[in-house]
C-alpha atoms as a PDB file:
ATOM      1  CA  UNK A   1     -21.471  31.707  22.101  1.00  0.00           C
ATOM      2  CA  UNK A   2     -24.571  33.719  21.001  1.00  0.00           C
ATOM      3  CA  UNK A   3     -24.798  34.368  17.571  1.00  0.00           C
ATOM      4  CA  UNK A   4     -25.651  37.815  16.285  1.00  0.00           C
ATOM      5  CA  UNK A   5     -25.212  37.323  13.016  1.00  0.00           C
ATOM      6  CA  UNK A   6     -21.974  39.129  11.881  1.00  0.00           C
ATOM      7  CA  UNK A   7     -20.584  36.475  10.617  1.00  0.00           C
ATOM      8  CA  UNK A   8     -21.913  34.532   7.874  1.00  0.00           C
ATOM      9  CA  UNK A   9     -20.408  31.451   6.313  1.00  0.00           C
ATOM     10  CA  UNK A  10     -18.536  30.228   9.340  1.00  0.00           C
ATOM     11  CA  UNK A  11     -19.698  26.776   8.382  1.00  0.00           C
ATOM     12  CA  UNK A  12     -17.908  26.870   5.188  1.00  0.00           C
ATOM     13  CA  UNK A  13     -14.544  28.360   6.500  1.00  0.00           C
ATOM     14  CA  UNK A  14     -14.897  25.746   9.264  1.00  0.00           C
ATOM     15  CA  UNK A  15     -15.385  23.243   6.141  1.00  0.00           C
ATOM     16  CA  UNK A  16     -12.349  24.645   4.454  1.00  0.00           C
ATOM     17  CA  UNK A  17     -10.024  24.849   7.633  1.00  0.00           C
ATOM     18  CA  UNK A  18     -11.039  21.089   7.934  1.00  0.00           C
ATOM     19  CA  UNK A  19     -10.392  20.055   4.651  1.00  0.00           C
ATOM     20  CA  UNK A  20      -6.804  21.767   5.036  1.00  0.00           C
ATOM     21  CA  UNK A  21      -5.973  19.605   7.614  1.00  0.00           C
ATOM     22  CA  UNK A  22      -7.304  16.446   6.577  1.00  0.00           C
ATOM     23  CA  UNK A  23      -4.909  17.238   2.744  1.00  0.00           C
ATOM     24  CA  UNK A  24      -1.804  18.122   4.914  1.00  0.00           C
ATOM     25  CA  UNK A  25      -2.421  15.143   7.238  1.00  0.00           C
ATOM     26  CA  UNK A  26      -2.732  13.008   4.249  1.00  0.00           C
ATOM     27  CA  UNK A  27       0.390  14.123   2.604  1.00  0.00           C
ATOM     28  CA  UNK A  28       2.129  14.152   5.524  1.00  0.00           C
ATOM     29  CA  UNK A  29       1.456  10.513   6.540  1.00  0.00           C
ATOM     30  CA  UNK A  30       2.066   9.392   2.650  1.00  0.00           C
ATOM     31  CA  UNK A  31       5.483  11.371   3.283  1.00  0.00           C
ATOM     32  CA  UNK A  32       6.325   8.942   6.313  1.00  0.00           C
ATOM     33  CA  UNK A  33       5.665   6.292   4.771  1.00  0.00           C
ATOM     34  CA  UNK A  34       7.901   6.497   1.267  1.00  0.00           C
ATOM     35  CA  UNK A  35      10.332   7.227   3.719  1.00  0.00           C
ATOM     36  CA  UNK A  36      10.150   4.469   5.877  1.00  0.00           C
ATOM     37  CA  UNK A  37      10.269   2.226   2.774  1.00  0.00           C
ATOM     38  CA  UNK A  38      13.238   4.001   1.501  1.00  0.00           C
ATOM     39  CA  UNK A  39      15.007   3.496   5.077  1.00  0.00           C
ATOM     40  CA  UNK A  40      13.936  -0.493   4.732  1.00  0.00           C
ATOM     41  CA  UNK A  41      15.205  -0.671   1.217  1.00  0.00           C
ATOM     42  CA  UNK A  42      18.962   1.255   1.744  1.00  0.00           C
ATOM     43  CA  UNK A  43      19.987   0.738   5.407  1.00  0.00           C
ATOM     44  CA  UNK A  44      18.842  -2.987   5.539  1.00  0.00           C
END
């Protein structure tokens, strides 16, 4: 892709898309594992 210069900052929004991602992935493996705990603790 050439770039003609129309659009500046696509670094950062690629930085903030990124860091979107890596805060839902977090959360969403934290999520997984409180419940697998909580399936180990009541259904054991």
């Amino acid at each position: 892709m050439a770039n003609d210069g129309t659009k500046k900052g696509g670094s950062t929004d690629h930085r903030a898309t990124y860091d979107r991602f890596m805060s839902v992935t977090k959360w969403s493996i934290i999520a997984v594992a409180i419940v697998l705990i909580m399936m180990a603790l009541f259904l054991a």
